[in-house]
Every structure is written in structure tokens, then in C-alpha cells.
PDB file of N, CA and C in Angstrom:
ATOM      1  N   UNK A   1      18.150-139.072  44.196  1.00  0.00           N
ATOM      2  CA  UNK A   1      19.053-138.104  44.830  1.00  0.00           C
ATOM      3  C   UNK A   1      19.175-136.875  43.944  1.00  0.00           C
ATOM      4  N   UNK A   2      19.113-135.419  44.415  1.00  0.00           N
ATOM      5  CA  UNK A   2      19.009-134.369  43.833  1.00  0.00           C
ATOM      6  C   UNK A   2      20.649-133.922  44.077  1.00  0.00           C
ATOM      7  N   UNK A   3      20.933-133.145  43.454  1.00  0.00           N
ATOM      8  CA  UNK A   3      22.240-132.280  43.944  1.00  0.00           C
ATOM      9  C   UNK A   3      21.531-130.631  44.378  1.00  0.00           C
ATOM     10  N   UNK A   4      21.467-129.585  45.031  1.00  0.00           N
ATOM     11  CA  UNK A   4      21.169-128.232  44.974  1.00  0.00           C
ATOM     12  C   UNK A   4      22.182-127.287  45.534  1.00  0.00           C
ATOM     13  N   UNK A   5      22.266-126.225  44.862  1.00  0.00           N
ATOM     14  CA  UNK A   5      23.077-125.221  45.059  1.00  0.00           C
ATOM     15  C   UNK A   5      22.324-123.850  45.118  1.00  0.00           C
ATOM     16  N   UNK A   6      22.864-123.506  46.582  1.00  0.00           N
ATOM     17  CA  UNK A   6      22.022-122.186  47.177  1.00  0.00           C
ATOM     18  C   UNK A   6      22.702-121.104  46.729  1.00  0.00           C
ATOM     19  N   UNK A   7      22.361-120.358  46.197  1.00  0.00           N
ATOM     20  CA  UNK A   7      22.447-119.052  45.640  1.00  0.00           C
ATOM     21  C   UNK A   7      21.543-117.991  45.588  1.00  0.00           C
ATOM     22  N   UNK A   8      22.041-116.523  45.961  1.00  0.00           N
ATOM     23  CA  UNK A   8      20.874-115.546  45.552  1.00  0.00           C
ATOM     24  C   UNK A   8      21.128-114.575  44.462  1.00  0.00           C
ATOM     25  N   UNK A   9      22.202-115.221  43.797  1.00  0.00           N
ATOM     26  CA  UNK A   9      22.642-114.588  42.848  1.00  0.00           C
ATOM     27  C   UNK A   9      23.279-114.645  41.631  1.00  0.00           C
ATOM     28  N   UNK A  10      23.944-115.765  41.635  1.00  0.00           N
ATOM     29  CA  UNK A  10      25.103-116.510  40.841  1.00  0.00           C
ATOM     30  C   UNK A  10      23.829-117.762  39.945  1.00  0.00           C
ATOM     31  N   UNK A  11      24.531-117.793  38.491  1.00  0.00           N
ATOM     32  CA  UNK A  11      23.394-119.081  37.619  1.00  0.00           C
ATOM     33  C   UNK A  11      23.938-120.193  38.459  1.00  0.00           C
ATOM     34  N   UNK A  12      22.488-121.282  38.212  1.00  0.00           N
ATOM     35  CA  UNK A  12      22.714-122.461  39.223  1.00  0.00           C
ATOM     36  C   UNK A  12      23.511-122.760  38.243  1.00  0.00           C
ATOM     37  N   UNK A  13      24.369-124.210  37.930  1.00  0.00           N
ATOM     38  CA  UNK A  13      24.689-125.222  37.408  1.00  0.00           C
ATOM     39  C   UNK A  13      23.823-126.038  36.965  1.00  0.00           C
ATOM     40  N   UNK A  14      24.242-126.474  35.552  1.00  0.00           N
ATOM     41  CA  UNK A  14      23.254-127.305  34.936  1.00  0.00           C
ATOM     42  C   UNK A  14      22.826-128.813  35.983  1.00  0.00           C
ATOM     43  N   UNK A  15      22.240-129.294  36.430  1.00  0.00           N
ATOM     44  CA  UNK A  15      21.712-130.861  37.043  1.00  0.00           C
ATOM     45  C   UNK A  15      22.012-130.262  38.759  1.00  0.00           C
ATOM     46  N   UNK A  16      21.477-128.755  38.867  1.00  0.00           N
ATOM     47  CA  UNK A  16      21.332-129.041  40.492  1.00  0.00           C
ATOM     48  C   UNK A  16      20.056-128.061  40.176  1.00  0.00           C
ATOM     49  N   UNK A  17      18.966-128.281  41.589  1.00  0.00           N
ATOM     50  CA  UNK A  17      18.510-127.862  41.813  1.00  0.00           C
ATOM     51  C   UNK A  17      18.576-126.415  42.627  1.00  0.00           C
ATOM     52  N   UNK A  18      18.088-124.998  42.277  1.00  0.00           N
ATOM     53  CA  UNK A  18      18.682-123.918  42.678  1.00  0.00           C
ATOM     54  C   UNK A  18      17.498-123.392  43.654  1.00  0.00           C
ATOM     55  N   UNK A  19      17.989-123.064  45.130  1.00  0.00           N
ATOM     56  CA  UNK A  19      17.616-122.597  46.127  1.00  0.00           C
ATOM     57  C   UNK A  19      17.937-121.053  46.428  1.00  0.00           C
ATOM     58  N   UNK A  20      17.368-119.993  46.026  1.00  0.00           N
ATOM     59  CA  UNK A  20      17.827-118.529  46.407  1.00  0.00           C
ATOM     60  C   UNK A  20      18.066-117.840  47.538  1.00  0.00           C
ATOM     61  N   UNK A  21      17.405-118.802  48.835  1.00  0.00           N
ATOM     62  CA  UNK A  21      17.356-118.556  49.978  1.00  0.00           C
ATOM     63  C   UNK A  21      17.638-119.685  50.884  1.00  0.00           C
ATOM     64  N   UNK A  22      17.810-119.326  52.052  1.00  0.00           N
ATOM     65  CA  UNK A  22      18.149-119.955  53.121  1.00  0.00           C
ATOM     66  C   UNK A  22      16.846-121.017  53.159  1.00  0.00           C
ATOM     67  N   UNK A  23      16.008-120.644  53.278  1.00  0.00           N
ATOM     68  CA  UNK A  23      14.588-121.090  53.588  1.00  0.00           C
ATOM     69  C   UNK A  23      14.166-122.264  51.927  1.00  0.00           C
ATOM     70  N   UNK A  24      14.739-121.890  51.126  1.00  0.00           N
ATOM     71  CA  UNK A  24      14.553-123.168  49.980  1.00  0.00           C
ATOM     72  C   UNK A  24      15.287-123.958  50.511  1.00  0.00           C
ATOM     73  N   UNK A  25      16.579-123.258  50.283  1.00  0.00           N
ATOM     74  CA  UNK A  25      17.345-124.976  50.667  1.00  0.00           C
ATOM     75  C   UNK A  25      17.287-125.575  52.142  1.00  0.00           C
ATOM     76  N   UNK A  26      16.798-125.382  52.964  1.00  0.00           N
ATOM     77  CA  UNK A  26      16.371-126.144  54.116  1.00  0.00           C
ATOM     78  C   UNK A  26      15.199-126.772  53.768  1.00  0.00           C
ATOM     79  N   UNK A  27      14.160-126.255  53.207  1.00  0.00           N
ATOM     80  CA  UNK A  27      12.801-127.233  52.473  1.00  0.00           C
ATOM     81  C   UNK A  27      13.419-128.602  51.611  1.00  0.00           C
ATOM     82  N   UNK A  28      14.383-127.831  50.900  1.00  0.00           N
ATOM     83  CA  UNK A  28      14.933-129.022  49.988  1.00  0.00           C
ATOM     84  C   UNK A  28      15.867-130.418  51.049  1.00  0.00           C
ATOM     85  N   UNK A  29      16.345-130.058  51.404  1.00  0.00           N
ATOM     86  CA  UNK A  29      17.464-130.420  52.490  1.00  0.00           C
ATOM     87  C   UNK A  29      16.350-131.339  53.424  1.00  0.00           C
ATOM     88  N   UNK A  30      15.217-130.721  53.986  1.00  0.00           N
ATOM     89  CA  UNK A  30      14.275-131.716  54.226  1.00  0.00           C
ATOM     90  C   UNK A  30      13.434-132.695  53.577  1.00  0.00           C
ATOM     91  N   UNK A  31      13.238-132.385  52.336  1.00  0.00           N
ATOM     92  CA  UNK A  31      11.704-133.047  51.385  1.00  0.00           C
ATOM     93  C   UNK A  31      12.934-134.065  50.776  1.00  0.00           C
ATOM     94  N   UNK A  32      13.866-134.050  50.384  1.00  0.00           N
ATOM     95  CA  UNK A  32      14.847-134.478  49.707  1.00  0.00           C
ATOM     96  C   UNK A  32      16.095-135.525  50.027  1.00  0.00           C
ATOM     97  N   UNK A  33      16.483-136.249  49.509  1.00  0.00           N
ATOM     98  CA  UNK A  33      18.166-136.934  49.581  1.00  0.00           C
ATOM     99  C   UNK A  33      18.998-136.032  48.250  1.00  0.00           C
ATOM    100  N   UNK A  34      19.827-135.820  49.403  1.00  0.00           N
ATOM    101  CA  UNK A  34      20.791-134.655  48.562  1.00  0.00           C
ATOM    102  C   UNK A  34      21.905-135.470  48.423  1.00  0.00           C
ATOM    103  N   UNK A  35      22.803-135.123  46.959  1.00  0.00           N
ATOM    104  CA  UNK A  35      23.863-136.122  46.937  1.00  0.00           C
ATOM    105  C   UNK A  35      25.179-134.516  47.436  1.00  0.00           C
ATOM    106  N   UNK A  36      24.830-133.695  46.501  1.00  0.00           N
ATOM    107  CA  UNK A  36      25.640-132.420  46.505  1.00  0.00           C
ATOM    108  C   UNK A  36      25.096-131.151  47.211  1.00  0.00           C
ATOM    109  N   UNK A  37      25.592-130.646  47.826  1.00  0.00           N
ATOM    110  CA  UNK A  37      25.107-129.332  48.135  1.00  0.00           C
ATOM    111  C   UNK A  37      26.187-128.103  48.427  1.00  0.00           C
ATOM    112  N   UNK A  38      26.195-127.570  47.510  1.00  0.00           N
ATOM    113  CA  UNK A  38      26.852-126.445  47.113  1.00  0.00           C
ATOM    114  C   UNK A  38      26.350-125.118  47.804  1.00  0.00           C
ATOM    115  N   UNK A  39      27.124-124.078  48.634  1.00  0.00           N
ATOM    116  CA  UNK A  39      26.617-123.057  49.610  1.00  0.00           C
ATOM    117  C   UNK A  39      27.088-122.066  49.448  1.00  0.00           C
ATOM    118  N   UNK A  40      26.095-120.620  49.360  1.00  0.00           N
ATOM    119  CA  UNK A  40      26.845-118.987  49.243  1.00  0.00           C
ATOM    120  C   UNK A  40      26.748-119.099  50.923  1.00  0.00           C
ATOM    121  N   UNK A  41      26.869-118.272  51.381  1.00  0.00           N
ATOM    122  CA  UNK A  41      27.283-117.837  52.367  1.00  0.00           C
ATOM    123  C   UNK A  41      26.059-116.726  52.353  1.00  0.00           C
ATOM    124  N   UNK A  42      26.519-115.304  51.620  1.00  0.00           N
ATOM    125  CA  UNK A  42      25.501-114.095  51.605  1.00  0.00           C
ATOM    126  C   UNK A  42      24.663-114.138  50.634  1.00  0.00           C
ATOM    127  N   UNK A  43      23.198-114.064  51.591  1.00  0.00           N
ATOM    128  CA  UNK A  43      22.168-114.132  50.635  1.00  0.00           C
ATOM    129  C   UNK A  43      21.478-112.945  50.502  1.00  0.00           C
ATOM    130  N   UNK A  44      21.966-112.030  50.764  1.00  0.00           N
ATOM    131  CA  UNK A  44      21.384-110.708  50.551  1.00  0.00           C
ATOM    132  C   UNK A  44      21.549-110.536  51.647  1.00  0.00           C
ATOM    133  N   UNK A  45      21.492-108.728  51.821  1.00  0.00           N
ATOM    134  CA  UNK A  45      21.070-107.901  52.875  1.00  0.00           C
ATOM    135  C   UNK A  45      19.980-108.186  53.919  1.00  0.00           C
ATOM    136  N   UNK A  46      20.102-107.992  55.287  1.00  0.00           N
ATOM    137  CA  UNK A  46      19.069-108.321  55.922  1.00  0.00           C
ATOM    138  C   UNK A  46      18.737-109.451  56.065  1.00  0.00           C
ATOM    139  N   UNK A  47      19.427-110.693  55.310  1.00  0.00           N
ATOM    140  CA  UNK A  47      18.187-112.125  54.946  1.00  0.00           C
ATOM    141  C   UNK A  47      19.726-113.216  55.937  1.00  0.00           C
ATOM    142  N   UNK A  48      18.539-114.190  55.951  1.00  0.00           N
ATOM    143  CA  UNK A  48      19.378-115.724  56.841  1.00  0.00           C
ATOM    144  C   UNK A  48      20.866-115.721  55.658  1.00  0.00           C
ATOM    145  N   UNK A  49      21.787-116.228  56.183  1.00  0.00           N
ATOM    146  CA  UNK A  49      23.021-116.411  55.636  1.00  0.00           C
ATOM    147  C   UNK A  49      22.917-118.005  55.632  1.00  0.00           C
ATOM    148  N   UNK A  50      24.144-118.516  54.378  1.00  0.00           N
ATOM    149  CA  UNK A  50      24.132-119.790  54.662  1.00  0.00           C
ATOM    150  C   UNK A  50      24.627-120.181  56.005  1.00  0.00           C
ATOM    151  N   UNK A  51      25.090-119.905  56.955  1.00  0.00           N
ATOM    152  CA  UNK A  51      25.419-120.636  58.231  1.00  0.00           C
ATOM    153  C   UNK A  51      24.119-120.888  58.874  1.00  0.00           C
ATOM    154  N   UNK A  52      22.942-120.380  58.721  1.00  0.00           N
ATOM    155  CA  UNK A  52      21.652-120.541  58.839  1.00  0.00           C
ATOM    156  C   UNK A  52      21.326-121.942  58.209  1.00  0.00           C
ATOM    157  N   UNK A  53      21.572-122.571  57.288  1.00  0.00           N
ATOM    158  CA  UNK A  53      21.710-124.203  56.333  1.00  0.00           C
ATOM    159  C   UNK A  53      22.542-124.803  57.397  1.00  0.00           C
ATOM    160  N   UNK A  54      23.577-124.472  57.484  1.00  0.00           N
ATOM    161  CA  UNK A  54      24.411-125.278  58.109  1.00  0.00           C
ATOM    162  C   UNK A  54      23.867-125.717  59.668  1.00  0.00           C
ATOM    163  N   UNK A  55      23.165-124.567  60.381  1.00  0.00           N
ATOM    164  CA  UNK A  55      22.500-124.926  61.763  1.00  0.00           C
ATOM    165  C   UNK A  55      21.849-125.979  61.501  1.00  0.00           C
ATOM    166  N   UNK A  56      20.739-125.586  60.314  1.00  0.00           N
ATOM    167  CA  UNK A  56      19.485-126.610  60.346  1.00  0.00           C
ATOM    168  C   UNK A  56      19.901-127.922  60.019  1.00  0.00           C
ATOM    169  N   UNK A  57      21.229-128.375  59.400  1.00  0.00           N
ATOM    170  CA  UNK A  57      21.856-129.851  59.349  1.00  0.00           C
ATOM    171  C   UNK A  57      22.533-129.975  59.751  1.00  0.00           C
ATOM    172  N   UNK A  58      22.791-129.438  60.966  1.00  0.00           N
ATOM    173  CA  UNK A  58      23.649-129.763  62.272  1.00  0.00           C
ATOM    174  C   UNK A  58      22.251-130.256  63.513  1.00  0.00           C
ATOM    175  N   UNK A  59      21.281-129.221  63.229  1.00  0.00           N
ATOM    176  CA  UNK A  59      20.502-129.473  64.314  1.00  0.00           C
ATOM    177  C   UNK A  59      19.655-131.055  63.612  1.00  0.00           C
ATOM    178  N   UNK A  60      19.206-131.358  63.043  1.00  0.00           N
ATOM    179  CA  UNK A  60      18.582-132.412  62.131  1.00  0.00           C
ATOM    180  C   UNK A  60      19.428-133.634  61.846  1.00  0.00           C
ATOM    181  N   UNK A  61      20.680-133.345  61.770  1.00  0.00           N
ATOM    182  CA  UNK A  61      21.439-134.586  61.658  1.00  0.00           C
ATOM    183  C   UNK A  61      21.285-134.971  59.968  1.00  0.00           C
ATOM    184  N   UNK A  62      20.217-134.408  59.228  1.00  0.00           N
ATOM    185  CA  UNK A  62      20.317-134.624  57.661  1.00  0.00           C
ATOM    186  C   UNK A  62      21.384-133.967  56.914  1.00  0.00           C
ATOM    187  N   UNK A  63      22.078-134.962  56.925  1.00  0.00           N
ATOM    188  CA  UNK A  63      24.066-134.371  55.931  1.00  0.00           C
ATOM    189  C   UNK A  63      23.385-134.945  54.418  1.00  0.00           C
ATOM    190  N   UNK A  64      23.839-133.579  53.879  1.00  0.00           N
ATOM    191  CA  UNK A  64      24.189-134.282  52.421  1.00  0.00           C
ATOM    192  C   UNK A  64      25.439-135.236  51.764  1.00  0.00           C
ATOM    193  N   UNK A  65      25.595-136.100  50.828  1.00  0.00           N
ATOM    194  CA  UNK A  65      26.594-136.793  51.340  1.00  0.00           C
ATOM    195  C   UNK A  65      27.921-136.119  51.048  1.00  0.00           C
ATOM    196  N   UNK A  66      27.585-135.163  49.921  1.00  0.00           N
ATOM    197  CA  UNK A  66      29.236-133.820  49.534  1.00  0.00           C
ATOM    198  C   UNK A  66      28.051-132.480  49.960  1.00  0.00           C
ATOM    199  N   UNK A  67      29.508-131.837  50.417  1.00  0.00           N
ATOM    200  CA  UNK A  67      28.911-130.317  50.342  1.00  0.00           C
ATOM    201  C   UNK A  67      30.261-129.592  50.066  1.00  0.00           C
ATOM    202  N   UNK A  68      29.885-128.341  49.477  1.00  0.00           N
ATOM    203  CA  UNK A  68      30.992-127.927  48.845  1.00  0.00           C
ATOM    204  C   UNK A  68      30.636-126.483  49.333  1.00  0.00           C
ATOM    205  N   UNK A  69      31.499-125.078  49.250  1.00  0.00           N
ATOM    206  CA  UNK A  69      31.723-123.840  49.625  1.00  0.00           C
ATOM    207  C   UNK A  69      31.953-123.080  48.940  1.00  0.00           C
ATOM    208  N   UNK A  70      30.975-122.625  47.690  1.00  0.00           N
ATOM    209  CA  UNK A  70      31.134-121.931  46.812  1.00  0.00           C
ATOM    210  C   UNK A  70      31.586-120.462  47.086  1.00  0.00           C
ATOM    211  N   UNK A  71      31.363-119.880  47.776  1.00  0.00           N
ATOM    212  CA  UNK A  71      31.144-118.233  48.544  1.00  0.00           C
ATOM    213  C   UNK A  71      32.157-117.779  48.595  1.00  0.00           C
ATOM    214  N   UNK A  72      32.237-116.625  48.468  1.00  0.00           N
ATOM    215  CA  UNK A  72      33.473-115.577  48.202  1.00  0.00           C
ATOM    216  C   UNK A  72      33.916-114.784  49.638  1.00  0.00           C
ATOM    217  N   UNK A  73      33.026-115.217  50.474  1.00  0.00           N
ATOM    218  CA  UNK A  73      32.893-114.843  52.117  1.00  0.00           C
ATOM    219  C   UNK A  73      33.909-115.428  52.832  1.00  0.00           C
ATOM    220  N   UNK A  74      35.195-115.232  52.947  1.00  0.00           N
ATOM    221  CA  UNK A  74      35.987-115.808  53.655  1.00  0.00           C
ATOM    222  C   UNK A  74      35.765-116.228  54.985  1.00  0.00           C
ATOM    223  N   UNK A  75      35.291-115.338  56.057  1.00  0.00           N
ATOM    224  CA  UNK A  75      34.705-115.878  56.582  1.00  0.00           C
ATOM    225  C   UNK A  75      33.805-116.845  57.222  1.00  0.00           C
ATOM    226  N   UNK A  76      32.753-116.510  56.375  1.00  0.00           N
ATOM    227  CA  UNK A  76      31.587-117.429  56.081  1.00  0.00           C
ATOM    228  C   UNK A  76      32.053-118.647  56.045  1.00  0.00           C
ATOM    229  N   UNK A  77      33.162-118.845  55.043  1.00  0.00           N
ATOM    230  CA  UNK A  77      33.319-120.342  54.538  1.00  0.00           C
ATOM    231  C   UNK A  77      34.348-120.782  55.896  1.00  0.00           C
ATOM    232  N   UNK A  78      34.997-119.762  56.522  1.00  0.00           N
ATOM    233  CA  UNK A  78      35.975-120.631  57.261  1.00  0.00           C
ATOM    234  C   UNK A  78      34.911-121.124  58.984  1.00  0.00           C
ATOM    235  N   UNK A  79      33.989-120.117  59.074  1.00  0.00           N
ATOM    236  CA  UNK A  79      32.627-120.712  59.748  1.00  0.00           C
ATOM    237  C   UNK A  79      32.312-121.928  59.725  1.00  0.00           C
ATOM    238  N   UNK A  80      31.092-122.127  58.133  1.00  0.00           N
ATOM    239  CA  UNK A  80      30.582-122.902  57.946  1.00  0.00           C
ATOM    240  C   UNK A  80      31.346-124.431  57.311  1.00  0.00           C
ATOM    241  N   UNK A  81      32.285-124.056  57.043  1.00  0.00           N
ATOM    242  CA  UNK A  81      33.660-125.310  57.001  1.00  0.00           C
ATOM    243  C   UNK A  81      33.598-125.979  58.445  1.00  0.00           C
ATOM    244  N   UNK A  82      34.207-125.090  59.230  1.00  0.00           N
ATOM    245  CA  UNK A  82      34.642-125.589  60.336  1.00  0.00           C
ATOM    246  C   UNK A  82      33.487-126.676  61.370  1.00  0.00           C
ATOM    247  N   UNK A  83      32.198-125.245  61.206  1.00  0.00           N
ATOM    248  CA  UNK A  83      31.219-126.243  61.646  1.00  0.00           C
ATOM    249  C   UNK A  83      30.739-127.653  61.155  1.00  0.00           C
ATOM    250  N   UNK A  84      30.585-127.655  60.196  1.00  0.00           N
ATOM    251  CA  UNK A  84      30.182-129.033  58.939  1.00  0.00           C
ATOM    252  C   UNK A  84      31.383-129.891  59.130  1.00  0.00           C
ATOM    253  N   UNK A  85      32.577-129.329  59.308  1.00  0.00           N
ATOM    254  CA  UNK A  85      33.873-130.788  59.196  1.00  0.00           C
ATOM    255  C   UNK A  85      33.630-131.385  60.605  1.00  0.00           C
ATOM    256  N   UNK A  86      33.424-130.392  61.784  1.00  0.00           N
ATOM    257  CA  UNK A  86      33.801-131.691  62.758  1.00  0.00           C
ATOM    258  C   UNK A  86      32.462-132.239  63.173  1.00  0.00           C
ATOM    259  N   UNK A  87      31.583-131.765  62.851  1.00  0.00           N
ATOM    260  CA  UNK A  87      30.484-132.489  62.619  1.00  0.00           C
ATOM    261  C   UNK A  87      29.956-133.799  62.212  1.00  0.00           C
ATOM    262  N   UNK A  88      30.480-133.681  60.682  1.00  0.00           N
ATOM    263  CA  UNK A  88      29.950-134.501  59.750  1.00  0.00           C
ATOM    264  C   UNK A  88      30.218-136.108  60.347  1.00  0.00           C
ATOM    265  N   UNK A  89      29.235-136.760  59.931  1.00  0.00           N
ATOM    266  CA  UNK A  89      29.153-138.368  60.415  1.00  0.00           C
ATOM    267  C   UNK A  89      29.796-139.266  59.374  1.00  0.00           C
ATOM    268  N   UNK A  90      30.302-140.322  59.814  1.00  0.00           N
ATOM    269  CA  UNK A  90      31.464-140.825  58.662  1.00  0.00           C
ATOM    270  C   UNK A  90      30.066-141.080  57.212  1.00  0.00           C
ATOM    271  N   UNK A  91      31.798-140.820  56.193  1.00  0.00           N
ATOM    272  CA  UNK A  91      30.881-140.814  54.868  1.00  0.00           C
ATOM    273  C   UNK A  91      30.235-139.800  54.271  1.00  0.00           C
ATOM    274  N   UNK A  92      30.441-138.840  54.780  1.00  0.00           N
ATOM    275  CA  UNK A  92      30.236-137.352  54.247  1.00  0.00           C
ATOM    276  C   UNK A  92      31.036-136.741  53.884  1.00  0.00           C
ATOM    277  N   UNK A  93      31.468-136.008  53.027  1.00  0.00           N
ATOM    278  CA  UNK A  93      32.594-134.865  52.617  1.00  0.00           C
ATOM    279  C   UNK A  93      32.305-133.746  52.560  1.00  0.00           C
ATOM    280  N   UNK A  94      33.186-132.780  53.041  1.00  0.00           N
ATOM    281  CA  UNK A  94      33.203-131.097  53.320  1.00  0.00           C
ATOM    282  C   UNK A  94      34.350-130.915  52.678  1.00  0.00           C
ATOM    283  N   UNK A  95      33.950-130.100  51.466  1.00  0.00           N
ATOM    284  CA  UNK A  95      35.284-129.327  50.442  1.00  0.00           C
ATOM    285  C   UNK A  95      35.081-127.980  51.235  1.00  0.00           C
ATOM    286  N   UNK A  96      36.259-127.358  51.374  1.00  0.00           N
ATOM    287  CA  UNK A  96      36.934-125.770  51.818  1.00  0.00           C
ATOM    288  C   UNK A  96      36.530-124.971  50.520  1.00  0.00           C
ATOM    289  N   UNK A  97      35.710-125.168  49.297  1.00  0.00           N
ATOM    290  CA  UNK A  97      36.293-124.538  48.395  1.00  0.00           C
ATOM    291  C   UNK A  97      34.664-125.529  47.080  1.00  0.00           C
ATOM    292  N   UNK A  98      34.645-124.831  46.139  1.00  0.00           N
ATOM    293  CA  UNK A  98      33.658-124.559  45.091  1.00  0.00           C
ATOM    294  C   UNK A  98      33.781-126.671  44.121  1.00  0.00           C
ATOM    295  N   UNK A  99      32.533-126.638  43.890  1.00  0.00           N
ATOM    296  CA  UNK A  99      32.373-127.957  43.283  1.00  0.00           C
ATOM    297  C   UNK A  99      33.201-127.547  42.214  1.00  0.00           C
ATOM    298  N   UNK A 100      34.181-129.018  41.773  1.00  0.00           N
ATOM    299  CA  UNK A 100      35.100-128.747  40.752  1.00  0.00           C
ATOM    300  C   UNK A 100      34.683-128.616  39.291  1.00  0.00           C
ATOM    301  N   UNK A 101      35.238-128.197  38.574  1.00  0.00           N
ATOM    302  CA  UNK A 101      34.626-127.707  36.695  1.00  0.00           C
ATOM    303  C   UNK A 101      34.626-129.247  36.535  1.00  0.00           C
ATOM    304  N   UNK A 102      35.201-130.277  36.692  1.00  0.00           N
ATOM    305  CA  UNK A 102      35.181-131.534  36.263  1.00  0.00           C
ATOM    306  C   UNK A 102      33.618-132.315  36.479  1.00  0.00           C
ATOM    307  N   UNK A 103      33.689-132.152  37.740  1.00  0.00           N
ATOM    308  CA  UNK A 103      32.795-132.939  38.337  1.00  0.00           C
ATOM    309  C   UNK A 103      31.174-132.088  38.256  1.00  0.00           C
ATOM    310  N   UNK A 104      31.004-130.666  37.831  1.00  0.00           N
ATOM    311  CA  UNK A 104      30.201-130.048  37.004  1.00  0.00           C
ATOM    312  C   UNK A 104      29.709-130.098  35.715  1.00  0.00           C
ATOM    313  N   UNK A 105      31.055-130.855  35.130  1.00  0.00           N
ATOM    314  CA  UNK A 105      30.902-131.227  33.850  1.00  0.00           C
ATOM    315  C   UNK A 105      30.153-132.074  33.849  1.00  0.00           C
ATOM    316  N   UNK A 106      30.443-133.287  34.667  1.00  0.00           N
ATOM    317  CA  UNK A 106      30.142-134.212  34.832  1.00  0.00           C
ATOM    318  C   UNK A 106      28.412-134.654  35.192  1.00  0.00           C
ATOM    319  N   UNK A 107      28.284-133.916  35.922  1.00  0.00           N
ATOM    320  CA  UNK A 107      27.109-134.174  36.411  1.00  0.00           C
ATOM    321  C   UNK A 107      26.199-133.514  35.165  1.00  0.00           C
ATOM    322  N   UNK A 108      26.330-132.260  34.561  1.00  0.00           N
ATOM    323  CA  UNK A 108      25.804-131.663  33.422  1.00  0.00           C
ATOM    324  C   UNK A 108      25.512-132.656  31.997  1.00  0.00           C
ATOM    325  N   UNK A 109      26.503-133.592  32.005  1.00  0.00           N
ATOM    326  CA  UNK A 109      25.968-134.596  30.914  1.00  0.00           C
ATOM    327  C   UNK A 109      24.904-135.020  31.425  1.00  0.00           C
ATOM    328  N   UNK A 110      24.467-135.724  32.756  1.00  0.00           N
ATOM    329  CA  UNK A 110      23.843-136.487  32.741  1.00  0.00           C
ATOM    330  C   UNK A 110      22.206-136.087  32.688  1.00  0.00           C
ATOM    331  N   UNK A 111      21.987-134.813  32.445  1.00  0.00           N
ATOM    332  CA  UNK A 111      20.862-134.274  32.582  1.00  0.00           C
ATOM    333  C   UNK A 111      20.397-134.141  31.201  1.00  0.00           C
ATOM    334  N   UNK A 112      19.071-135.060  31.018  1.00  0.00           N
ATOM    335  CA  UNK A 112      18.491-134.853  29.507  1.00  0.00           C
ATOM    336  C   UNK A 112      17.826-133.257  29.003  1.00  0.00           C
ATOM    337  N   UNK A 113      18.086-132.991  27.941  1.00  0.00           N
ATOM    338  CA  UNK A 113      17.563-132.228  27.425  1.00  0.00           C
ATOM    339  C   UNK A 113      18.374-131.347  27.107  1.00  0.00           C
TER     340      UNK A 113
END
């Protein structure tokens, strides 16, 4: 199980895998079992937004088992929240809001090197 966090801008976190675009993290989201998945919202000008992620695991039925809402897009997040909560199939979790410093910590030990 991988954790990844989509960003086109912001440093990933140590022990996730970092997706810059819409189009990584749906590759990942497919090739992959995701335990975490952490989401911007704006990925640049012109380009797929994360609610674009959120279609493709709504349409696919592949939930990660946490996903979290990093994005500063109020919007965005009250979107892609809304869509992902009543969605999600039991045993999944949808945070309103950014993976916690704890549980970042956490996962950051466990990565050698």
C-alpha cells in the first residue's frame, strides 16, 4: 500500500508518493492500493482540477481507504468533500481538512533512509 499526495506545487511529505497532476494521480490511483490520498484542488491554470480525481474514483469505484483535503480552495474542498462523503463505501474515511502533523510524523518514520 502506497500513500500519494497530489500537488502542483506544495513539497510532497516524506513516505507519500507525489503526483503533480490530475493525470498522475489517477495512474497511481489505478496501478496502485492506496492507503492515503491527500488532494489540492488547483493544479494550475488551464489544467484538470482535483475534482477531476475525485470523478475518476467515483466513476471506478477504486476508494482509497483515507483521503484527506489539503487545498486552500474552499470551494473545491467543500465540492470534492461532499462528493467523496456520500459516496464513499463503508470503511473509507473523508477528512474536510489536511493529513494531520501527527500522523505525517508518523508515517515519515517509517520510511528508510
Amino acid at each position: 500500500m502506497i500513500h500519494v499526495y497530489l500537488d502542483d506545487y506544495r513539497p510532497c511529505p516524506k513516505g507519500f508518493a507525489l503526483a503533480r497532476n490530475a493525470e498522475e494521480c489517477i495512474l497511481l490511483l489505478t496501478e496502485c492500493d492506496v492507503d492515503i490520498l491527500s488532494l489540492d484542488y488547483d493544479l494550475g491554470w488551464g489544467q484538470p482540477n482535483g475534482m477531476q480525481v475525485v470523478g475518476r474514483i467515483l466513476e471506478t469505484g477504486r476508494f482509497p481507504r483515507r483521503i484527506y483535503l489539503h487545498t486552500s480552495s474552499d470551494g473545491g474542498r467543500m465540492n470534492m468533500y461532499q462528493s467523496l462523503y456520500t459516496a464513499r463505501p463503508e470503511g473509507v474515511q473523508v477528512f474536510n481538512g489536511p493529513v494531520p502533523p501527527e500522523l505525517l510524523l508518523e508515517i515519515a518514520k517509517t520510511v528508510k533512509g
